[in-house]
N, C-alpha and C. Protein backbone atom coordinates (compact mmCIF):
# COMPACT_ATOMS: atom_id res chain seq x y z
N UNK A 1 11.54 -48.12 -38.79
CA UNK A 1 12.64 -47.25 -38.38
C UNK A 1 12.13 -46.28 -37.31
N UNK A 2 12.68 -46.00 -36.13
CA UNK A 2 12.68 -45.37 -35.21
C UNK A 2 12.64 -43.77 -35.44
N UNK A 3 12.09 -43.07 -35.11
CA UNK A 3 12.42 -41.53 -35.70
C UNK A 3 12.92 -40.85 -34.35
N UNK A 4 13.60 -39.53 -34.84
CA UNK A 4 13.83 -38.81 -33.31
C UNK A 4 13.41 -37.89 -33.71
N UNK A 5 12.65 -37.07 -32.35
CA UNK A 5 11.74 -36.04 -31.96
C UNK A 5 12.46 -34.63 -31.79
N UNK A 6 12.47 -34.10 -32.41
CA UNK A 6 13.30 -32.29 -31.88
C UNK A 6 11.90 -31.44 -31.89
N UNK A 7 11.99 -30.81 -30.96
CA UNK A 7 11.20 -29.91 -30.95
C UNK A 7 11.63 -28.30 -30.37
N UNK A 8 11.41 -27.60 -31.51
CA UNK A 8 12.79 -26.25 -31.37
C UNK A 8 11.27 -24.87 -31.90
N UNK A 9 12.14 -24.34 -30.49
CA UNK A 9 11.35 -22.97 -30.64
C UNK A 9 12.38 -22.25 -30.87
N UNK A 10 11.45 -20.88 -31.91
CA UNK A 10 12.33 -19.69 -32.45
C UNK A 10 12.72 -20.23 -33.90
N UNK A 11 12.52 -21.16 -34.41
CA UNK A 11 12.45 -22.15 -35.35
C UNK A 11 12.92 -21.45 -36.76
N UNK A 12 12.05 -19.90 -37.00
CA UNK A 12 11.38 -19.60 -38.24
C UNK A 12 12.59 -18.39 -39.07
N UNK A 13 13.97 -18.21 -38.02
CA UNK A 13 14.82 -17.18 -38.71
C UNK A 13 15.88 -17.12 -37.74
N UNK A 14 16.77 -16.27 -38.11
CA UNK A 14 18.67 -16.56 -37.54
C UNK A 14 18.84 -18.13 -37.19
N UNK A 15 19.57 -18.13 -36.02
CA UNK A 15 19.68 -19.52 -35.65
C UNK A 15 19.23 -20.24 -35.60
N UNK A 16 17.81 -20.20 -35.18
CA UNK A 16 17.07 -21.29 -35.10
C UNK A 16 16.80 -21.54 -36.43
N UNK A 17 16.60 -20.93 -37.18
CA UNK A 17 16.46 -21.64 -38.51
C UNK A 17 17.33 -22.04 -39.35
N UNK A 18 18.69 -21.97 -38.77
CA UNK A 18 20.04 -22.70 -39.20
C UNK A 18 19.90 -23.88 -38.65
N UNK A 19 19.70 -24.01 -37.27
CA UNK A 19 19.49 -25.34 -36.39
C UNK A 19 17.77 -26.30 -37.32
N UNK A 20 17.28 -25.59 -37.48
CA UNK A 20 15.56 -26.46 -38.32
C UNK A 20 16.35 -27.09 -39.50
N UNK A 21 17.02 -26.25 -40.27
CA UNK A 21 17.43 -27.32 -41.20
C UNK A 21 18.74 -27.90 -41.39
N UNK A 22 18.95 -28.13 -40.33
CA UNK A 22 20.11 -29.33 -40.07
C UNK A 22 19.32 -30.33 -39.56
N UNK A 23 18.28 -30.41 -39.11
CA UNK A 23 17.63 -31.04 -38.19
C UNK A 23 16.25 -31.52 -39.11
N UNK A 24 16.43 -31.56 -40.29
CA UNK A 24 15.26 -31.78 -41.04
C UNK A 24 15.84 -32.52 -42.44
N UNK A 25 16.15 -34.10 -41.70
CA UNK A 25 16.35 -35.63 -41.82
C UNK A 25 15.80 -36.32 -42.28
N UNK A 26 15.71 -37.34 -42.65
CA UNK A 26 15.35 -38.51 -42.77
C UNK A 26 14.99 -39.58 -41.61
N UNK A 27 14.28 -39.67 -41.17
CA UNK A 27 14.41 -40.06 -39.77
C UNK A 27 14.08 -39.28 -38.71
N UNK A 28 14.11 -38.00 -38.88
CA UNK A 28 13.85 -36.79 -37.98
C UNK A 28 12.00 -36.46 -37.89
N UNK A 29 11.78 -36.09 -36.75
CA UNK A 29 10.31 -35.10 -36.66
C UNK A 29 10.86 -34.33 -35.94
N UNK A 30 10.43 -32.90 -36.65
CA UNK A 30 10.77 -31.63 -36.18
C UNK A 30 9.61 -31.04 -35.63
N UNK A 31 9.42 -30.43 -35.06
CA UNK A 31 8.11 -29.28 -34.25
C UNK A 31 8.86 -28.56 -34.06
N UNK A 32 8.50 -27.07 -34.92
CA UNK A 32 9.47 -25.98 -35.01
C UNK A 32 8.01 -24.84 -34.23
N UNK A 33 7.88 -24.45 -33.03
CA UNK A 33 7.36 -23.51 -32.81
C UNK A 33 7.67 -21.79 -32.62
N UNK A 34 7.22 -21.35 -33.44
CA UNK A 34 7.34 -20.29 -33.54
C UNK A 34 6.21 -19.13 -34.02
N UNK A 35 6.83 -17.74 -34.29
CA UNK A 35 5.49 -16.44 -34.29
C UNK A 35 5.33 -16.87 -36.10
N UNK A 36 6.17 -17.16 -36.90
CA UNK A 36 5.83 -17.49 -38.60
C UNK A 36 6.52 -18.48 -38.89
N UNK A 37 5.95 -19.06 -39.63
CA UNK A 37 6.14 -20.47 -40.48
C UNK A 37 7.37 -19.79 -41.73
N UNK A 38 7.59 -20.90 -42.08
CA UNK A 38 9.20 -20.75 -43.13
C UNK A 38 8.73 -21.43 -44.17
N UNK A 39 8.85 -21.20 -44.99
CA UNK A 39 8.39 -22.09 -46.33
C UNK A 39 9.12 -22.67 -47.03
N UNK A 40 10.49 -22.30 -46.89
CA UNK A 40 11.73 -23.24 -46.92
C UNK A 40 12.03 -24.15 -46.36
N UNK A 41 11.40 -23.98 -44.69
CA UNK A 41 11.53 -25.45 -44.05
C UNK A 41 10.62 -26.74 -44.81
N UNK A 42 9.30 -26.24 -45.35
CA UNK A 42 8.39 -27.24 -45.85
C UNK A 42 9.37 -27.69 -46.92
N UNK A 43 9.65 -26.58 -47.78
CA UNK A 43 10.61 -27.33 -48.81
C UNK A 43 11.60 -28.48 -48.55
N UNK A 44 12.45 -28.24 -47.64
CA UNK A 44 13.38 -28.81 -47.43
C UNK A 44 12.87 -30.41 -46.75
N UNK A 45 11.92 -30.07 -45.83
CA UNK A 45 11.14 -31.38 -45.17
C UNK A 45 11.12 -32.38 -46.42
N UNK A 46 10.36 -31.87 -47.37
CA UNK A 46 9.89 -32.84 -48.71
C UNK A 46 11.00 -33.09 -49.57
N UNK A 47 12.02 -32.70 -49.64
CA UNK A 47 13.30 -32.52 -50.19
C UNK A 47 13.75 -33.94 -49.38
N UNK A 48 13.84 -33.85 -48.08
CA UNK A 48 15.15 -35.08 -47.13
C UNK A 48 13.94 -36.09 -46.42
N UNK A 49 12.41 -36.35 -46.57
CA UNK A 49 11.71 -37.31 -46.60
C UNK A 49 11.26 -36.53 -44.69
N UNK A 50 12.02 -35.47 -44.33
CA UNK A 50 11.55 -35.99 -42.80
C UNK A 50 10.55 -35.05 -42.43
N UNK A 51 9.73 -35.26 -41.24
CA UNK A 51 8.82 -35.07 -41.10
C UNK A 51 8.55 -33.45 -40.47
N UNK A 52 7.81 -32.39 -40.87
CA UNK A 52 8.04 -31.19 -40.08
C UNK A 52 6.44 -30.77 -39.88
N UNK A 53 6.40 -30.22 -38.79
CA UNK A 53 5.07 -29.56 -38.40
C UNK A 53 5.36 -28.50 -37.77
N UNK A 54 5.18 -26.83 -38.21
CA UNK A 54 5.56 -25.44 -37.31
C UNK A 54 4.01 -24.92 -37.20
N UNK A 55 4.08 -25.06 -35.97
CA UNK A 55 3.18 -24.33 -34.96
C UNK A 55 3.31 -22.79 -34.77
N UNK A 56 2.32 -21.64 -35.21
CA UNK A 56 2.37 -20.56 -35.13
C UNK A 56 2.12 -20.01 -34.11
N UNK A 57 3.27 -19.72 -32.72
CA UNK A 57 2.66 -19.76 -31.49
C UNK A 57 3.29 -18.10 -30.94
N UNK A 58 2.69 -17.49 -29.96
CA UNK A 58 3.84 -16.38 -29.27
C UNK A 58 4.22 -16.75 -28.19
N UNK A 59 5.49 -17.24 -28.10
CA UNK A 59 5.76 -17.79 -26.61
C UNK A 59 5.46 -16.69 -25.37
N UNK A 60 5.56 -16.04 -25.99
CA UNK A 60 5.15 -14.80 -24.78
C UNK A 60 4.40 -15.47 -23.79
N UNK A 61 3.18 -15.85 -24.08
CA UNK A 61 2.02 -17.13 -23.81
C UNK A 61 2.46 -18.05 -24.13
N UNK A 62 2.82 -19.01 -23.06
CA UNK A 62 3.43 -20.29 -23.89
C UNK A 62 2.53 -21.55 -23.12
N UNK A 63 1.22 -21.25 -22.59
CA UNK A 63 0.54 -21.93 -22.41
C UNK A 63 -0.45 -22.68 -23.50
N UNK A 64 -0.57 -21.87 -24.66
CA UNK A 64 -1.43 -22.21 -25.86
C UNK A 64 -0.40 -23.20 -26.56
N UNK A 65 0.87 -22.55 -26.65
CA UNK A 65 1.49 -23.80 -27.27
C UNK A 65 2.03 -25.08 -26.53
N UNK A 66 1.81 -24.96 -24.78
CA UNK A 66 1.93 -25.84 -24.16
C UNK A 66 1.02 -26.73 -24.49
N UNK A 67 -0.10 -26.60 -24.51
CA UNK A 67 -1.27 -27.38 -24.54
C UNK A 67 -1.27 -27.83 -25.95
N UNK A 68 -1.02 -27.42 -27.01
CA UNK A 68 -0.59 -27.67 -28.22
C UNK A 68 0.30 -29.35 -28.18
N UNK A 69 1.18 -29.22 -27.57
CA UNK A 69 2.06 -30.03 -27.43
C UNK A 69 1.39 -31.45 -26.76
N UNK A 70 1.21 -30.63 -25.62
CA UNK A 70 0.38 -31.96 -25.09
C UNK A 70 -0.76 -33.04 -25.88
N UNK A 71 -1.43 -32.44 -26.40
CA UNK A 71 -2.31 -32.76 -27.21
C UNK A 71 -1.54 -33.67 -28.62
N UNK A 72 -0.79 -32.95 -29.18
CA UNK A 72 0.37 -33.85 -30.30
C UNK A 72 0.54 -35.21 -29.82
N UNK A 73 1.19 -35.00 -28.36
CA UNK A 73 2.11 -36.05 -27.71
C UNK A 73 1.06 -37.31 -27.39
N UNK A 74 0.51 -36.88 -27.31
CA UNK A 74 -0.72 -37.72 -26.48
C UNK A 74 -1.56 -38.70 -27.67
N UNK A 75 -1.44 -37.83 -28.92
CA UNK A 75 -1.72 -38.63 -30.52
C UNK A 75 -0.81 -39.84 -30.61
N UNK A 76 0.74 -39.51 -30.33
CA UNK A 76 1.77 -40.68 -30.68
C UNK A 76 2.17 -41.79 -29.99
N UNK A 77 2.58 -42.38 -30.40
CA UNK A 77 2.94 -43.60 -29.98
C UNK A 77 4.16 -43.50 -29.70
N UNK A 78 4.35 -43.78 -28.10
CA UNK A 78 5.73 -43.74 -27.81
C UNK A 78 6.77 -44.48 -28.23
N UNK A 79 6.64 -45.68 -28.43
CA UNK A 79 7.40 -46.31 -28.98
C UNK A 79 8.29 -45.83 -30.32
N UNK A 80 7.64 -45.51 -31.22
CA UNK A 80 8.20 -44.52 -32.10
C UNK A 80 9.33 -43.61 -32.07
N UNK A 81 9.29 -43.39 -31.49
CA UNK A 81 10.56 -42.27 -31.14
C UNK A 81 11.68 -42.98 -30.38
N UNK A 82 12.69 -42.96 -30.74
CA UNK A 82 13.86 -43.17 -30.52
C UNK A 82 14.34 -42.19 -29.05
N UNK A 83 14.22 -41.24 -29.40
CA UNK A 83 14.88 -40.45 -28.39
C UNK A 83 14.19 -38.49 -28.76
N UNK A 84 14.07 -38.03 -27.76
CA UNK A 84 13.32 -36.37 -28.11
C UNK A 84 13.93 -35.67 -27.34
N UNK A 85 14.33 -34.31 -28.33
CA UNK A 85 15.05 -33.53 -27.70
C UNK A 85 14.55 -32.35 -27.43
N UNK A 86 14.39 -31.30 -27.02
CA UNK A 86 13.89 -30.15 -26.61
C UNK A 86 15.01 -29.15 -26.91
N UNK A 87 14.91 -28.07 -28.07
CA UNK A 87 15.80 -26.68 -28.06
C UNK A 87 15.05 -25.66 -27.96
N UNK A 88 15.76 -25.07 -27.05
CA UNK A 88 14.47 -23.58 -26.23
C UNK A 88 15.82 -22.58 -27.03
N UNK A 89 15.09 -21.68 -28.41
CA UNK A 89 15.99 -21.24 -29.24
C UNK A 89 15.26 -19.73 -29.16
N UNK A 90 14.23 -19.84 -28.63
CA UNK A 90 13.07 -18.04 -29.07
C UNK A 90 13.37 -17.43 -28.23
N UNK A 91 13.61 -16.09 -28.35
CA UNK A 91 14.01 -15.06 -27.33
C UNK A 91 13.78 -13.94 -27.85
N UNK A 92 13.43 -12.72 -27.40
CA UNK A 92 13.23 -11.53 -27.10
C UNK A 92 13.98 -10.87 -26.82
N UNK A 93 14.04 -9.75 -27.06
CA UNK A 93 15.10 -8.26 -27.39
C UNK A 93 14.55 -7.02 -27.02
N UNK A 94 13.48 -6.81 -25.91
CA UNK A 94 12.63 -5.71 -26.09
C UNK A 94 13.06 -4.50 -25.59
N UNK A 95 14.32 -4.38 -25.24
CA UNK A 95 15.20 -3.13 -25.15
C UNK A 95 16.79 -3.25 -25.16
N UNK A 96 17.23 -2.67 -25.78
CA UNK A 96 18.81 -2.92 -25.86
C UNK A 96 19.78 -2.04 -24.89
N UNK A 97 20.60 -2.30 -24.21
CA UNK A 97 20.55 -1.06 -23.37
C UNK A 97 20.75 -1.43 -22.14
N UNK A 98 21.35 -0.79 -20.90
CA UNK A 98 21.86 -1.44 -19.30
C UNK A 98 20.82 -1.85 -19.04
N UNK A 99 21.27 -3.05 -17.64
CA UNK A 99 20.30 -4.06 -17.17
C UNK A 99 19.53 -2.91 -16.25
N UNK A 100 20.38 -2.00 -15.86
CA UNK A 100 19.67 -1.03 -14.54
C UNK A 100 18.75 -0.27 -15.24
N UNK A 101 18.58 -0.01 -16.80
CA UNK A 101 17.17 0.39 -17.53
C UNK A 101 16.17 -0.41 -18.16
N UNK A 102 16.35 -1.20 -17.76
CA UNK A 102 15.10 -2.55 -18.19
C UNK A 102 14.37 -2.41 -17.55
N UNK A 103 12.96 -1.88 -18.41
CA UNK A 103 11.66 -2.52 -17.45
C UNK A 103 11.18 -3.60 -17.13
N UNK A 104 11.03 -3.35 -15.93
CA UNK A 104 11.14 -4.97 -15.31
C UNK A 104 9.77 -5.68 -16.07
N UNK A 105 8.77 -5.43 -16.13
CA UNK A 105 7.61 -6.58 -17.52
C UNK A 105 8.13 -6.95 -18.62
N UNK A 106 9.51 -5.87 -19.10
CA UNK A 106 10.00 -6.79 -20.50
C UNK A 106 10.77 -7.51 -20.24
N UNK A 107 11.34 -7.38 -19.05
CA UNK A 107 12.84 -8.43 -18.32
C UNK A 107 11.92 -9.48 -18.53
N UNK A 108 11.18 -9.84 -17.38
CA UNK A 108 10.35 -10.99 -17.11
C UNK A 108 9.83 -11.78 -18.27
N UNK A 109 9.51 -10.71 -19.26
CA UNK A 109 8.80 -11.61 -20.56
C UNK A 109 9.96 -12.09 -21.58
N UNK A 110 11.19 -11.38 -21.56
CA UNK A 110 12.06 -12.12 -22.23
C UNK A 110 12.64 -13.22 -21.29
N UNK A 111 12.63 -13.55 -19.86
CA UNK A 111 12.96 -14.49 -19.46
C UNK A 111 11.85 -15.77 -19.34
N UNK A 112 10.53 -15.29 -19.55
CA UNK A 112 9.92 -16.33 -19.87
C UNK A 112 9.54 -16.88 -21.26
N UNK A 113 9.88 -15.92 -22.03
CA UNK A 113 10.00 -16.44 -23.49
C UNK A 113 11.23 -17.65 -24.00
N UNK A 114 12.46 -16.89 -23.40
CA UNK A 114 13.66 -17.82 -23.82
C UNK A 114 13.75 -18.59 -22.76
C-alpha cells in the first residue's frame, strides 16, 4: 500500500494540531515539525496504525530543520509515497499592534517563520 507524505509545521497546538490529527491515518506519514512534541499525537499515531515522526525544531532557523528533512528524504524510497504534501502552519506573533509599530527583525522573522 502506497502511503502519503504530509509534512506540517506548527504541528504541536491550535490548528495545526487540529490539522496533525486528522491527518494521522492509516496510510498516512506525518512529519509534524515543530518547537514541542504532543503526546497525544503519538497516541493517536498508534491508535489509527499511521506513521508519525515530530521533529523538535525553531523555525526561526529553519535551516536545521531543512537539513533534517533532507536527510529523512534521502533515507526513503520514492516509490512509496503516493503523493506529499507540504502545510506551512507555524507562525509567530511577536507584537500585536499597527503594522507602522513593528519592528522590522520581528516582521522579518515572523515572515520567515510562517
Amino acid at each position: 500500500m502506497k502511503q502519503h507524505l504530509y509534512i506540517l509545521t506548527g504541528g504541536s497546538r491550535g490548528m495545526g494540531l487540529a490539522i496533525a490529527e486528522q491527518l494521522l491515518q492509516a496510510g498516512n506519514t506525518l512529519i509534524c515539525i515543530s518547537r514541542n512534541q504532543q503526546a497525544s499525537l503519538t497516541a493517536k499515531a498508534q491508535q489509527t496504525g499511521a506513521h508519525l515522526a515530530q521533529w523538535t525544531h525553531d523555525l526561526a532557523d529553519g535551516a536545521t530543520a531543512s537539513l533534517a528533512l533532507k536527510a529523512w528524504l534521502e533515507k526513503q524510497t520514492v516509490q512509496a509515497f503516493q503523493s506529499a504534501t507540504l502545510i506551512n502552519n507555524a507562525g509567530v506573533i511577536p507584537h500585536i499592534g499597527p503594522l507602522s509599530q513593528a519592528d522590522p527583525h520581528n516582521l522579518a522573522m515572523a515572515l520567515r517563520v510562517g
